[in-house]
Protein backbone atom coordinates (compact mmCIF):
# COMPACT_ATOMS: atom_id res chain seq x y z
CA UNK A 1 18.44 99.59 89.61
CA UNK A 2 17.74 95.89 88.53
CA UNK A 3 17.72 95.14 84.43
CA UNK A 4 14.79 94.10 82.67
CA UNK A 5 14.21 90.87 81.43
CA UNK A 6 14.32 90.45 77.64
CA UNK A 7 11.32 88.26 76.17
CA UNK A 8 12.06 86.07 72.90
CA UNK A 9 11.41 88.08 69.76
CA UNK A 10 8.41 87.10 67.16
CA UNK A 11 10.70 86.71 64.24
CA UNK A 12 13.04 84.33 66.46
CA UNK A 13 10.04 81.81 67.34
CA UNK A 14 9.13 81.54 64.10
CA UNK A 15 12.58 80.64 62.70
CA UNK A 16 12.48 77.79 64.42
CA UNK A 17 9.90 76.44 63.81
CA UNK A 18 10.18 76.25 60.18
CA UNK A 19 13.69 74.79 60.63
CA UNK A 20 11.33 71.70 62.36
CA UNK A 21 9.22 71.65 59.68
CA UNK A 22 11.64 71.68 57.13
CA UNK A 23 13.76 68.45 59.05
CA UNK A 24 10.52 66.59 59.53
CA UNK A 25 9.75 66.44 55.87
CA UNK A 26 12.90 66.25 54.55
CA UNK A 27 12.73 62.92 57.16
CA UNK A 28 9.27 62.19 55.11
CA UNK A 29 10.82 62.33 51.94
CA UNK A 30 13.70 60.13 52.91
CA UNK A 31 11.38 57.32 54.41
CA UNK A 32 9.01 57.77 51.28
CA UNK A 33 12.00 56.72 49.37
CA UNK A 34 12.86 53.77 50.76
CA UNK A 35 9.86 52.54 50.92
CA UNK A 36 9.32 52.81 47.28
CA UNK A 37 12.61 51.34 46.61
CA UNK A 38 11.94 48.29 48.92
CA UNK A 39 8.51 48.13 46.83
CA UNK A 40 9.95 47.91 43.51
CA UNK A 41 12.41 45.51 44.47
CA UNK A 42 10.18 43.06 45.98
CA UNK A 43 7.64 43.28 43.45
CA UNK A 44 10.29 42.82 40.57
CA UNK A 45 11.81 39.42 42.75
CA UNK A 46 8.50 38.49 42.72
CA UNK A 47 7.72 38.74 38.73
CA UNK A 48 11.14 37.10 38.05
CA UNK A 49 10.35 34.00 40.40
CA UNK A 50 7.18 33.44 38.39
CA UNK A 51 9.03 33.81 35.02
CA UNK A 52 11.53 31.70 36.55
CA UNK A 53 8.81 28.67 37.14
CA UNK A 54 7.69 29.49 33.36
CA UNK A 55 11.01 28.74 31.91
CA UNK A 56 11.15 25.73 33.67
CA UNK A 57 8.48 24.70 31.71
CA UNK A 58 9.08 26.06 28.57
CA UNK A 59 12.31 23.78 29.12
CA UNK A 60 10.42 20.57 29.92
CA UNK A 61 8.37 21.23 26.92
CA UNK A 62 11.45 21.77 24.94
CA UNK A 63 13.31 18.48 25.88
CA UNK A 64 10.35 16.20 25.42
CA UNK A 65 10.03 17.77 21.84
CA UNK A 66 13.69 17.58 21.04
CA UNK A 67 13.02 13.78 22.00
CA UNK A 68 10.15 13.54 19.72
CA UNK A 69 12.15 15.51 16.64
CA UNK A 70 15.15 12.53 17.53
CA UNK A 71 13.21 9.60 17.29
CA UNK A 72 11.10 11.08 14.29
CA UNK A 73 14.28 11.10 12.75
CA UNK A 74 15.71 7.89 13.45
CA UNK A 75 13.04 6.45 12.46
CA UNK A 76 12.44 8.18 8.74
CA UNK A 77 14.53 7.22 5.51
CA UNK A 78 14.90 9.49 2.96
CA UNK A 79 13.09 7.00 0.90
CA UNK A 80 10.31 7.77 3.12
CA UNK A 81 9.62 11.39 2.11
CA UNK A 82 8.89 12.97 -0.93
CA UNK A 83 11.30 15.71 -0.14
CA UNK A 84 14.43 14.86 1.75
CA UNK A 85 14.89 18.28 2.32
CA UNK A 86 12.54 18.32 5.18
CA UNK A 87 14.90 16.04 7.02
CA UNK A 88 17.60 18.24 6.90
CA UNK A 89 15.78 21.17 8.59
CA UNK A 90 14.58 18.97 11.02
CA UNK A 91 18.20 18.38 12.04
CA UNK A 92 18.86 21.61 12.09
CA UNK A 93 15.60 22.78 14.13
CA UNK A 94 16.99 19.69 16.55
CA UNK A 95 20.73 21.42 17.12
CA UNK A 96 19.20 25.05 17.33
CA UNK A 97 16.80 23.76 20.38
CA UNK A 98 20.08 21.58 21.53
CA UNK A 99 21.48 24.82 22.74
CA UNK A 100 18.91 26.14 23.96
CA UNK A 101 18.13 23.90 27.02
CA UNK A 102 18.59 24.56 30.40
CA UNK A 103 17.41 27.42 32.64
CA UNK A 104 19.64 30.39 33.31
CA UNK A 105 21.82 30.87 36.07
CA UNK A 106 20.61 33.28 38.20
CA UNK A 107 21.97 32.49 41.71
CA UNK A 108 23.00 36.29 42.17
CA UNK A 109 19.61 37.63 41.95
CA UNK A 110 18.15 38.93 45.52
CA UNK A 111 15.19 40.46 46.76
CA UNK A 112 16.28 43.67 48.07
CA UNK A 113 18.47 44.27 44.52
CA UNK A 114 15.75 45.95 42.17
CA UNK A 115 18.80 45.59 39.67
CA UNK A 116 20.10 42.06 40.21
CA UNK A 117 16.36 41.40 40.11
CA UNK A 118 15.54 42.93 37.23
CA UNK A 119 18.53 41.56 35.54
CA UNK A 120 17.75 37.85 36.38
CA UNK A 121 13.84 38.58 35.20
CA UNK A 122 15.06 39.82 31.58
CA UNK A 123 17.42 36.76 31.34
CA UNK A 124 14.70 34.28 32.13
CA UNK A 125 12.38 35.85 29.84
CA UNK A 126 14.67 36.35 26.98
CA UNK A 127 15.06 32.15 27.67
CA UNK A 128 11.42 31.63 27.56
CA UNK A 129 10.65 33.79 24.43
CA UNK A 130 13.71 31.26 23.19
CA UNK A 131 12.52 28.06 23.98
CA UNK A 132 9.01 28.78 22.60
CA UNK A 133 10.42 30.04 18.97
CA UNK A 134 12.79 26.78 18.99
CA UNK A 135 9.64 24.49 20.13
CA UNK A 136 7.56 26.20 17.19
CA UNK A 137 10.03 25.78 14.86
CA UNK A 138 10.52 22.18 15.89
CA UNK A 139 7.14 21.17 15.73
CA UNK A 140 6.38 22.71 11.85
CA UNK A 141 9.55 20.59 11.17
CA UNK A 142 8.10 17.96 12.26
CA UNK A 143 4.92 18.76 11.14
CA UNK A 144 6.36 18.94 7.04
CA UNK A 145 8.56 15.52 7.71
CA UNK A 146 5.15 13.90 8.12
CA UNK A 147 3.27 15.34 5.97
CA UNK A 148 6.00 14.65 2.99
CA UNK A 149 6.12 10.96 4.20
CA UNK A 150 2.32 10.93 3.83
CA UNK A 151 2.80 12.44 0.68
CA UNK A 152 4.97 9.83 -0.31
CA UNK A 153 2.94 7.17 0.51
CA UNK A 154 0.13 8.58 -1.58
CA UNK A 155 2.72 8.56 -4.34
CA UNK A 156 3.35 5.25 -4.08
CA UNK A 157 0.00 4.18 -3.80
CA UNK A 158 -1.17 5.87 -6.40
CA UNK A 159 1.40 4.17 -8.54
CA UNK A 160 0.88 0.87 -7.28
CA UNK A 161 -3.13 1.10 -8.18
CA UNK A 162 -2.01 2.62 -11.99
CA UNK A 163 -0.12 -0.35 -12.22
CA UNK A 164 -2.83 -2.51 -11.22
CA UNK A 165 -5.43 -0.62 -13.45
CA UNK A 166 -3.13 -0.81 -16.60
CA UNK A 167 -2.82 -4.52 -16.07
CA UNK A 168 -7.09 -5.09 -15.60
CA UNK A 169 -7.41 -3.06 -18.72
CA UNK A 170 -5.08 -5.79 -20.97
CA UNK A 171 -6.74 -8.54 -18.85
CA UNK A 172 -10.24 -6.94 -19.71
CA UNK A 173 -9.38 -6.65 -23.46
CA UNK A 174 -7.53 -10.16 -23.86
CA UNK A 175 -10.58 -11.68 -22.04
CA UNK A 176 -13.74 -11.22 -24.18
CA UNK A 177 -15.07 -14.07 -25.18
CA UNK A 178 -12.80 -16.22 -23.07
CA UNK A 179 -15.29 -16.44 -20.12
CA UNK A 180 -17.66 -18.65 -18.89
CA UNK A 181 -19.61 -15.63 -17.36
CA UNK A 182 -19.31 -12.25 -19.11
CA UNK A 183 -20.38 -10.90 -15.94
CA UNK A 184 -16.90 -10.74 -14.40
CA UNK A 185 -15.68 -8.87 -16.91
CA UNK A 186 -18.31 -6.26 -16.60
CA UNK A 187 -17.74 -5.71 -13.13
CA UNK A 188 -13.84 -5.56 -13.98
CA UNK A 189 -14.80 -2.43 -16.24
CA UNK A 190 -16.67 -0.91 -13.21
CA UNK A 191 -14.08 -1.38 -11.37
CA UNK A 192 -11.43 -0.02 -13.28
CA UNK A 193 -13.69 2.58 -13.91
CA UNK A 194 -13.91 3.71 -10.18
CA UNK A 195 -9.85 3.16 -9.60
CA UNK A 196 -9.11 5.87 -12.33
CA UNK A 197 -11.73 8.49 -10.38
CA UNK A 198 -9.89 7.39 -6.67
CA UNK A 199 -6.63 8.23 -8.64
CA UNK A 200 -7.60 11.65 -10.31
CA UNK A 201 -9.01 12.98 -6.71
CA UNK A 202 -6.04 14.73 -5.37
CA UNK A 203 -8.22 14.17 -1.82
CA UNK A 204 -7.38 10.68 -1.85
CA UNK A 205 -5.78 9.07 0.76
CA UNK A 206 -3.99 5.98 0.93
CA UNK A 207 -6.48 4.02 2.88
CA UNK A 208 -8.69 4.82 -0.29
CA UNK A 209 -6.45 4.16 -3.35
CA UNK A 210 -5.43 0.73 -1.40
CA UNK A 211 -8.93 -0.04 -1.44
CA UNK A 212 -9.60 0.62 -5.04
CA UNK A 213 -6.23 -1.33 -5.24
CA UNK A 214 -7.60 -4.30 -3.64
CA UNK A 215 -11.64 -3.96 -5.62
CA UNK A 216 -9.42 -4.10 -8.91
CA UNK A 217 -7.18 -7.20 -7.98
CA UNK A 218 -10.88 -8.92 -6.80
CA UNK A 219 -12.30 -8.18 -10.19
CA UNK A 220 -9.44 -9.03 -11.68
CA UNK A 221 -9.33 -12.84 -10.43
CA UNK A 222 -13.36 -13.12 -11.06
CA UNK A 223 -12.15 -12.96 -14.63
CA UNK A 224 -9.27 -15.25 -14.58
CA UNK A 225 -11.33 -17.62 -12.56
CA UNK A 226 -14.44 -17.22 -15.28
CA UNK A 227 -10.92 -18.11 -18.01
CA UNK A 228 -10.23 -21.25 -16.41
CA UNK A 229 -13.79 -22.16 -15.87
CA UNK A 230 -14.18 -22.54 -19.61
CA UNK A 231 -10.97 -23.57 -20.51
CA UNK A 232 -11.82 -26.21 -18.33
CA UNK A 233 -15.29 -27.08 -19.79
CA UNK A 234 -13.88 -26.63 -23.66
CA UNK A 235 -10.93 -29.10 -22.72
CA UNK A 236 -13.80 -31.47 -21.43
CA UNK A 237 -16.00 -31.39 -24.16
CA UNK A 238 -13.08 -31.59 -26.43
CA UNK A 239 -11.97 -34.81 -24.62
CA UNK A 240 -15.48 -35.95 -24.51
CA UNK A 241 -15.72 -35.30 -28.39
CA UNK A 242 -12.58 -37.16 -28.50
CA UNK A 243 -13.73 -40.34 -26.60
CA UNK A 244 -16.91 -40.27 -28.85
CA UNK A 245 -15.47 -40.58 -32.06
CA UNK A 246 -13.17 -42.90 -30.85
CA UNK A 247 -16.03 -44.80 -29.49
CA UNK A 248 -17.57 -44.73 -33.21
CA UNK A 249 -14.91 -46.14 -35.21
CA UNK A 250 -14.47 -48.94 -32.60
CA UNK A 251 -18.07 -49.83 -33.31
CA UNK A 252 -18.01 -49.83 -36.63
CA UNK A 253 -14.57 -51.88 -37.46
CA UNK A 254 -16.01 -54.55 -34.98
CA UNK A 255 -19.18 -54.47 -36.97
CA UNK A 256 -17.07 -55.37 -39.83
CA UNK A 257 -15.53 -58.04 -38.57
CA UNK A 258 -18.47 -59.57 -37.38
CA UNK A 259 -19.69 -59.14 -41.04
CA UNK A 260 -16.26 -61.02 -42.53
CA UNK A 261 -16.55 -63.59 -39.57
CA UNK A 262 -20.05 -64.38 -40.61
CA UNK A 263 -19.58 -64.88 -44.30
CA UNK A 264 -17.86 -67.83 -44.28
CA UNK A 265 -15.02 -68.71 -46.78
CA UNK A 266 -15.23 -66.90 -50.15
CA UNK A 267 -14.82 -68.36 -53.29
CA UNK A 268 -12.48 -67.89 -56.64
CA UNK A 269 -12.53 -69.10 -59.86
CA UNK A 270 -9.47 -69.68 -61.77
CA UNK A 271 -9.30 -71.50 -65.34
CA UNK A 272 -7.04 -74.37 -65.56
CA UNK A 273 -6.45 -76.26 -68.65
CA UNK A 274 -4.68 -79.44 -66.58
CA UNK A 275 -8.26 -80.11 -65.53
CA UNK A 276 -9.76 -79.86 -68.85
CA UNK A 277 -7.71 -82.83 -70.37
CA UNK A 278 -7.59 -85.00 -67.80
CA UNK A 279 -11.22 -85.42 -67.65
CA UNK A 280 -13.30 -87.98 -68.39
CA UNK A 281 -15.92 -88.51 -70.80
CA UNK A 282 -18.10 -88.28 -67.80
CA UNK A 283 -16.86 -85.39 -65.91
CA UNK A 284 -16.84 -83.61 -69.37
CA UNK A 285 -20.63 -84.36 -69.85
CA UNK A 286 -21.07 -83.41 -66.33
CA UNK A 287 -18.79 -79.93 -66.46
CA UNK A 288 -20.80 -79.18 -69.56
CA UNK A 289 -23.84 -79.54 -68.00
CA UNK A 290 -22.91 -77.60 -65.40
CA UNK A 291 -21.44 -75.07 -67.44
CA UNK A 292 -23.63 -72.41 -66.30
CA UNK A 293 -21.93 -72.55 -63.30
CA UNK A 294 -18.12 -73.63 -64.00
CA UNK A 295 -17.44 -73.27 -67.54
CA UNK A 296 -14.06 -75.02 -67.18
CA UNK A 297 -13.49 -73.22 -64.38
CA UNK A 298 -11.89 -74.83 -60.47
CA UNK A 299 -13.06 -73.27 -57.60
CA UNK A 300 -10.57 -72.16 -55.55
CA UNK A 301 -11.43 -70.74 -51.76
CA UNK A 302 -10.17 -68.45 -49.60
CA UNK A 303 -9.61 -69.49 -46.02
CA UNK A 304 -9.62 -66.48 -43.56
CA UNK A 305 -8.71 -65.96 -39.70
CA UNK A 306 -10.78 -64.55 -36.85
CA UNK A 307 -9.84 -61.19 -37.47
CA UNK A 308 -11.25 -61.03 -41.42
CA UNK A 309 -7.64 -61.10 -42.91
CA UNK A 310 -7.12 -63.37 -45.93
CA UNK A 311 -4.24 -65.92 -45.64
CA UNK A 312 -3.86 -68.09 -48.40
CA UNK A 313 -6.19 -69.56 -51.57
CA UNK A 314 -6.62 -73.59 -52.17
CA UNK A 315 -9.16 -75.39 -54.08
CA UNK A 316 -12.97 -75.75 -52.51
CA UNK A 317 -13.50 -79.89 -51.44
């Protein structure tokens, strides 16, 4: 008698099939990974090469600023700045950023390595993050040097238009009643006036206190130019005063001599008793008939020269 033949159990079939299952998913799984893993890679490479491009920049920036910081530096005393001190940190700021230039190395960094990736990412953003702290602190150290040189030069404007005031007000006092126009001197006051306000605004710039310098100085020569005017005009009518007088007692010593040039020869009488005994009986009638006249008297004359002076006496013809 033949055997049966034996048909595949239930339990059997299904066995297998669950094995299938179980390999195809586990398959799934495996592919799923990968694929996430090849994700995450590329989309970290990806990041990094735009961070990478960033701290390129960040560097550019940096050197042109480090440039900047140099020449700023070069070109600043420490007699330019109210506080040298700003200087030094500038220096400073200048090494710190020194070290700082350059873009990281990162050769080794691949697409399919999520970790060399990620690595080289961090290290260019740590750079960036760098170079922007070093440009910032760069910049407000430059930003103080320049301010303290403008803070200077206020300084030394200011002390250049106190100067200038102090001097208007002892020109302003010394001047009064020294001008030929009083005016000047009253627009000196205003002037001085408005220089002390420029000075006491702490707003004040330096274009404005070297204009207040410069209305002062204007004022100021308006007065010394009013001084001279009448210094001037007293030194001329002193001169002219001078002239006159002079002019007077010219006239009036030629007037005298005209007056002794005019009046002849002047006579003196002088008694002489030679005369009186040699006369004759005549000449004594005669004398004492003139006797109203002579009275025993000779007439003696005075002969004078051009100039009024009186030589010498000899007896009238």
């Amino acid at each position: 008698m033949a055997e049966e033949e034996k048909t595949p159990d239930v339990s059997e079939k299904s066995g297998k099939k669950r094995t299938i299952i179980i390999a195809a998913v586990a398959a799934i799984v495996v592919l799923a990974g990968v694929g996430g893993y090849a994700y995450a890679s590329n989309t970290t490479y990806d990041s990094y090469e735009s961070q990478l491009e960033s701290a390129k920049e960040a560097d550019s920036k940096l050197v042109k600023t480090l440039a900047e910081a140099r020449t700023l530096v070069k070109a600043t005393k420490e007699t330019d700045v109210l506080d040298k001190t700003v200087l030094d940190s500038l220096t400073k700021s200048i090494k710190t950023g020194d070290a700082l230039k350059g873009v990281p190395a990162t050769s080794h960094a691949t697409k399919w390595n999520l970790w060399s990736a990620s690595k080289a990412k961090a290290s260019v953003v740590d750079d960036i993050a760098k170079a922007d702290d070093s440009i910032d602190a760069i910049g407000k150290a430059i930003s103080k040097v320049n301010k303290s040189k403008t803070d200077k030069q206020v300084k030394d404007a200011k002390d250049t238009l106190n100067k200038t005031i102090s001097d208007a007000e002892t020109l302003y006092k010394d001047s009064e009643g020294k001008v030929s126009d009083d005016k000047t001197r009253e627009s000196l006051e205003t002037a001085i006036d408005t220089a002390k306000k420029t000075v006491d605004d702490k707003k004040s710039d330096v274009k404005t206190l070297n204009s207040q310098k410069d209305a002062v100085s204007k004022a100021v020569t308006g007065v010394n130019d009013s001084k001279t005017a009448k210094e001037q005009a007293d030194a001329e009518a002193a001169r002219q005063a001078a002239q006159q007088q002079s002019q007077v007692q010219t006239q009036t010593y030629s007037n005298t001599n005209y007056s002794r040039a005019n009046s002849g020869t002047s006579t003196y009488s002088a008694p002489t008793q030679q005369a009186q005994t040699q006369q004759s009986a005549p000449q004594q009638s005669q004398n004492q008939n003139n006797s109203s006249s002579n009275s025993g008297y000779t007439k003696f004359c005075a002969t004078g020269d051009s100039q009024g002076n009186s030589t010498y006496y000899a007896p009238c013809n």
